[in-house]
Every structure is written in structure tokens, then in C-alpha cells.
Protein backbone atom coordinates (compact mmCIF):
# COMPACT_ATOMS: atom_id res chain seq x y z
CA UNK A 1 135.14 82.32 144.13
CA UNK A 2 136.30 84.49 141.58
CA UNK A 3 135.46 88.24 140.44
CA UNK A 4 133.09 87.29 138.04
CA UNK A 5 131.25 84.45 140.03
CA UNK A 6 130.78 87.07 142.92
CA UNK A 7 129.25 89.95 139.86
CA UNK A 8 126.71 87.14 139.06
CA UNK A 9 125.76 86.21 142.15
CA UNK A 10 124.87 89.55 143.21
CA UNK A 11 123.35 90.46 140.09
CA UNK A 12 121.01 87.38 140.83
CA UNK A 13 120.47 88.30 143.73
CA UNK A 14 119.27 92.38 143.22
CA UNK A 15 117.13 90.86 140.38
CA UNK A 16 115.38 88.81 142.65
CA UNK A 17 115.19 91.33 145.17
CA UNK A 18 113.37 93.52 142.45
CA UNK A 19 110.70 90.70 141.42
CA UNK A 20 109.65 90.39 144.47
CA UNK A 21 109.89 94.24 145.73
CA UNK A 22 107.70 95.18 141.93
CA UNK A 23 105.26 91.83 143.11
CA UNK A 24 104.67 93.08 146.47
CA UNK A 25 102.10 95.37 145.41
CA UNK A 26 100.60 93.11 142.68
CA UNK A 27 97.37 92.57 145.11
CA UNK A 28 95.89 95.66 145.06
CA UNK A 29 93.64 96.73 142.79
CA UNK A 30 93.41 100.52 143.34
CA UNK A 31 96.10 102.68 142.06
CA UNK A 32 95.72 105.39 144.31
CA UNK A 33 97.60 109.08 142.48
CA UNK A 34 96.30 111.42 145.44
CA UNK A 35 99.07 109.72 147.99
CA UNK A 36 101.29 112.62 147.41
CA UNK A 37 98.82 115.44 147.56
CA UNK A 38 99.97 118.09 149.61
CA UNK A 39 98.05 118.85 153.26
CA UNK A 40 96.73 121.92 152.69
CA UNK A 41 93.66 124.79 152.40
CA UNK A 42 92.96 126.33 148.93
CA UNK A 43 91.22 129.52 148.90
CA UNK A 44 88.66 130.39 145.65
CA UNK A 45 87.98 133.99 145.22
CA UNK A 46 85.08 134.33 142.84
CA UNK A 47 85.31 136.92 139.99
CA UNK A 48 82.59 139.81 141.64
CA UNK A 49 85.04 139.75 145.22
CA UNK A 50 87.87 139.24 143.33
CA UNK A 51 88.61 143.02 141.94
CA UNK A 52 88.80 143.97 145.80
CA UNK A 53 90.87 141.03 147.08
CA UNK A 54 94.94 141.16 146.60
CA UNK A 55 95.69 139.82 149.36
CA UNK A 56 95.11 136.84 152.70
CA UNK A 57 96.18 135.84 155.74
CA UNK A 58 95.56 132.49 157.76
CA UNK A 59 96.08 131.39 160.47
CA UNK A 60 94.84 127.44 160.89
CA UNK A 61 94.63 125.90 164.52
CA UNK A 62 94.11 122.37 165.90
CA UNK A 63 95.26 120.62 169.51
CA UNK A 64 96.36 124.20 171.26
CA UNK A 65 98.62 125.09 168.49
CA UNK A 66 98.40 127.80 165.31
CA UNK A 67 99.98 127.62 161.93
CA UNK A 68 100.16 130.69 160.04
CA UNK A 69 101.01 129.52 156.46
CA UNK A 70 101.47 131.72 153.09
CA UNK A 71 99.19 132.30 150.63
CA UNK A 72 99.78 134.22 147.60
CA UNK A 73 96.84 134.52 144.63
CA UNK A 74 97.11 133.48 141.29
CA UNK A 75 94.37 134.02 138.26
CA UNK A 76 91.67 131.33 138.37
CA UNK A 77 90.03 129.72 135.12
CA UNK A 78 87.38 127.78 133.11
CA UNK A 79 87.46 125.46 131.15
CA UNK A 80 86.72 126.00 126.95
CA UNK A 81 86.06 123.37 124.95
CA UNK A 82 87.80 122.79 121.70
CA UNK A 83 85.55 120.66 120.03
CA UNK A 84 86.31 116.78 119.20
CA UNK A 85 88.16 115.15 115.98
CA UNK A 86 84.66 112.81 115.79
CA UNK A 87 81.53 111.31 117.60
CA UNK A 88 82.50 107.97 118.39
CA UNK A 89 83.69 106.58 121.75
CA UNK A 90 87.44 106.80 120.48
CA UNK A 91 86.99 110.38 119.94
CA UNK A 92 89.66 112.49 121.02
CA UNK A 93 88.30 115.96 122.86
CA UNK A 94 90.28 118.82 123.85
CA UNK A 95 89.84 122.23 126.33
CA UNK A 96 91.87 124.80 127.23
CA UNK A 97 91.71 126.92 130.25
CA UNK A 98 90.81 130.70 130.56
CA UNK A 99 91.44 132.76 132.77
CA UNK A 100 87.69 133.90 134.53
CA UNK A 101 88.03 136.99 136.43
CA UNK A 102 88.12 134.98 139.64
CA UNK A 103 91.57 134.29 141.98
CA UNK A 104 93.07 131.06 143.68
CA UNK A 105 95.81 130.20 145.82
CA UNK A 106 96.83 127.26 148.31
CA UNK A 107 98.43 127.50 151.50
CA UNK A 108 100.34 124.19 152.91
CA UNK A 109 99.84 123.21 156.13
CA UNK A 110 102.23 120.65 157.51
CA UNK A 111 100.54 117.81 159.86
CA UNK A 112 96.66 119.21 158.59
CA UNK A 113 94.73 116.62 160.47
CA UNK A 114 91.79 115.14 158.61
CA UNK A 115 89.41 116.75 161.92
CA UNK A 116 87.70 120.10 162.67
CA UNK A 117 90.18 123.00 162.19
CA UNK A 118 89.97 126.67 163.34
CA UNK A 119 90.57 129.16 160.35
CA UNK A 120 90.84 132.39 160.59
CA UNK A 121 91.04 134.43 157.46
CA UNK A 122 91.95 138.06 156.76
CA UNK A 123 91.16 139.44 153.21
CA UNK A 124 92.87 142.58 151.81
CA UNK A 125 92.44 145.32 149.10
CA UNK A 126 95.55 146.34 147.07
CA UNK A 127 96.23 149.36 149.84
CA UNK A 128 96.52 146.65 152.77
CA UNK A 129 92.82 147.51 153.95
CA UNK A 130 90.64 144.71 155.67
CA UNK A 131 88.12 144.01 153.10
CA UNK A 132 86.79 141.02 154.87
CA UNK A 133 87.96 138.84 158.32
CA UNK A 134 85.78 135.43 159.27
CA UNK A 135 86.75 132.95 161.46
CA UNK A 136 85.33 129.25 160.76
CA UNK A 137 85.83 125.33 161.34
CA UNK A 138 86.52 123.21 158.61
CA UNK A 139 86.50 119.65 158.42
CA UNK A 140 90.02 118.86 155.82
CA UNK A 141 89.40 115.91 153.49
CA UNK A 142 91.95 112.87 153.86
CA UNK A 143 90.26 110.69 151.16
CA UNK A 144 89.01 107.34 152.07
CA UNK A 145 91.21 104.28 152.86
CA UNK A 146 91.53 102.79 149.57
CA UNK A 147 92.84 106.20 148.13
CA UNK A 148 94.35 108.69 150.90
CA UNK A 149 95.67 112.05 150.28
CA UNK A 150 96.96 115.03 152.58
CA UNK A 151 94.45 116.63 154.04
CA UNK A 152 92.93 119.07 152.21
CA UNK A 153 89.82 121.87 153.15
CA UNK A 154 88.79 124.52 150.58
CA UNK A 155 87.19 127.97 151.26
CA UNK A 156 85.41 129.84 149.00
CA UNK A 157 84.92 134.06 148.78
CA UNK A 158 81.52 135.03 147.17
CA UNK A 159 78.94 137.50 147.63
CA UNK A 160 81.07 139.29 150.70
CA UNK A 161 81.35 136.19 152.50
CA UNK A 162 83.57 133.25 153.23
CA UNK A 163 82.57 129.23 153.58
CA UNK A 164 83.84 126.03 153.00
CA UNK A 165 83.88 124.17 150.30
């Protein structure tokens, strides 16, 4: 068998191998975009606590062992609306955000289980002072079967106090 014969056997051969590798998944009927959400807890600071807050600490503990991942705030925001180019269901819409006096960040947490968690969180002022400490369990959402995502749990700082979300 020659050079060429070989080159179009093999070429038959990957094709193949990609019809039925793109068919594979032709069953389903969910397309699932959360798969590669990252495992993690995301901390909202509403804008009345945020002036005091510039700084957290976690530390996030399941099955005997503690994780003490980084969190650094950034600027949280609203959504504006812009209006819409008409009133009919083809209308296109558009927002922008804006920046609402409140702060945000997300800590990853490799191997978050979708189970009770112990968090412990340390809020500080600008100066390195304790402005607030809590300790709570949170449940991390994993999604449901048909859609699954890393685990995710969300706390929330308003009114002096910390919950989940």
C-alpha cells in the first residue's frame, strides 16, 4: 500500500472517529453551561457595611480538614437599563452595569462538597481591625443532575451581620 492509500485511509478513519465522537452526545437534550463553574463561596457585602469592610478571611471545613482560601473584594453593581430599539417580541434590550456602593469577591475552594460546610469568616476595616467574625454552616449548591456545577455557597454582609445566601 502506497503513501497516499495509507493518508486516505487514515483520514477515513479520524473522520469517522469524529462522527461518531460529535454523535455521542446527540441524545441529550439539556445543554448544561454551569459544568465548568468553579467550586467555590462568594461573599456580597451590601453598600451600608461596605464603607467599613476592606478586607476577609475564611477558613471553610468539611470531613476533619480546613481550607483557608483567598478572597480579595471587588466593586459590586446593578443593573441600568438602556431602553429597547422597539416593543415587539424581536426587540432588542440593553443594560449596563453600575457600580452600587456594595463589594463582592469569590474564594475557590478545591473539592467543595455539595454538604454542610463550616465557615468561619473574619471581616476587616482598612486599619486591619475586626469589624465583624461569625462562624456558620452552609449547605454549597451542586445543581441538579441534568445540569451540575461546582459547588457553590454564597454569604451575604448586611445590617452587621453575616448569612447565607
Amino acid at each position: 500500500m502506497g503513501v497516499r492509500a495509507a493518508g486516505t485511509i487514515v483520514g477515513s478513519l479520524m473522520a469517522g472517529a469524529a462522527v461518531f465522537v460529535t454523535g455521542a452526545g446527540c441524545g441529550s437534550e439539556t445543554f448544561c453551561t454551569m459544568e465548568m463553574v468553579p467550586q467555590g463561596i462568594r461573599v456580597e457585602v451590601r453598600p451600608a457595611d461596605a464603607a467599613r469592610i476592606e478586607s476577609a478571611s475564611l477558613e471553610v471545613c468539611w470531613d476533619g480538614v480546613c481550607r483557608t482560601p483567598r478572597i480579595v473584594f471587588g466593586p459590586s453593581t446593578t443593573s441600568v437599563p438602556q431602553g429597547c430599539d422597539g416593543d415587539g417580541p424581536d426587540a432588542a434590550c440593553g443594560a449596563s452595569a453600575s457600580p452600587d456602593g456594595g463589594k463582592t469577591g469569590f474564594a475557590k475552594v478545591e473539592g467543595l462538597p455539595d454538604e454542610p460546610v463550616e465557615v468561619r469568616i473574619a471581616l476587616r476595616d482598612g486599619g486591619g481591625a475586626a469589624v465583624l467574625e461569625k462562624r456558620l454552616r452552609v449547605t454549597p449548591d451542586g445543581g441538579d443532575a441534568d445540569c451540575p456545577k461546582g459547588p457553590q455557597a454564597r454569604l451575604v454582609v448586611a445590617g452587621g451581620d453575616v448569612t447565607a445566601g
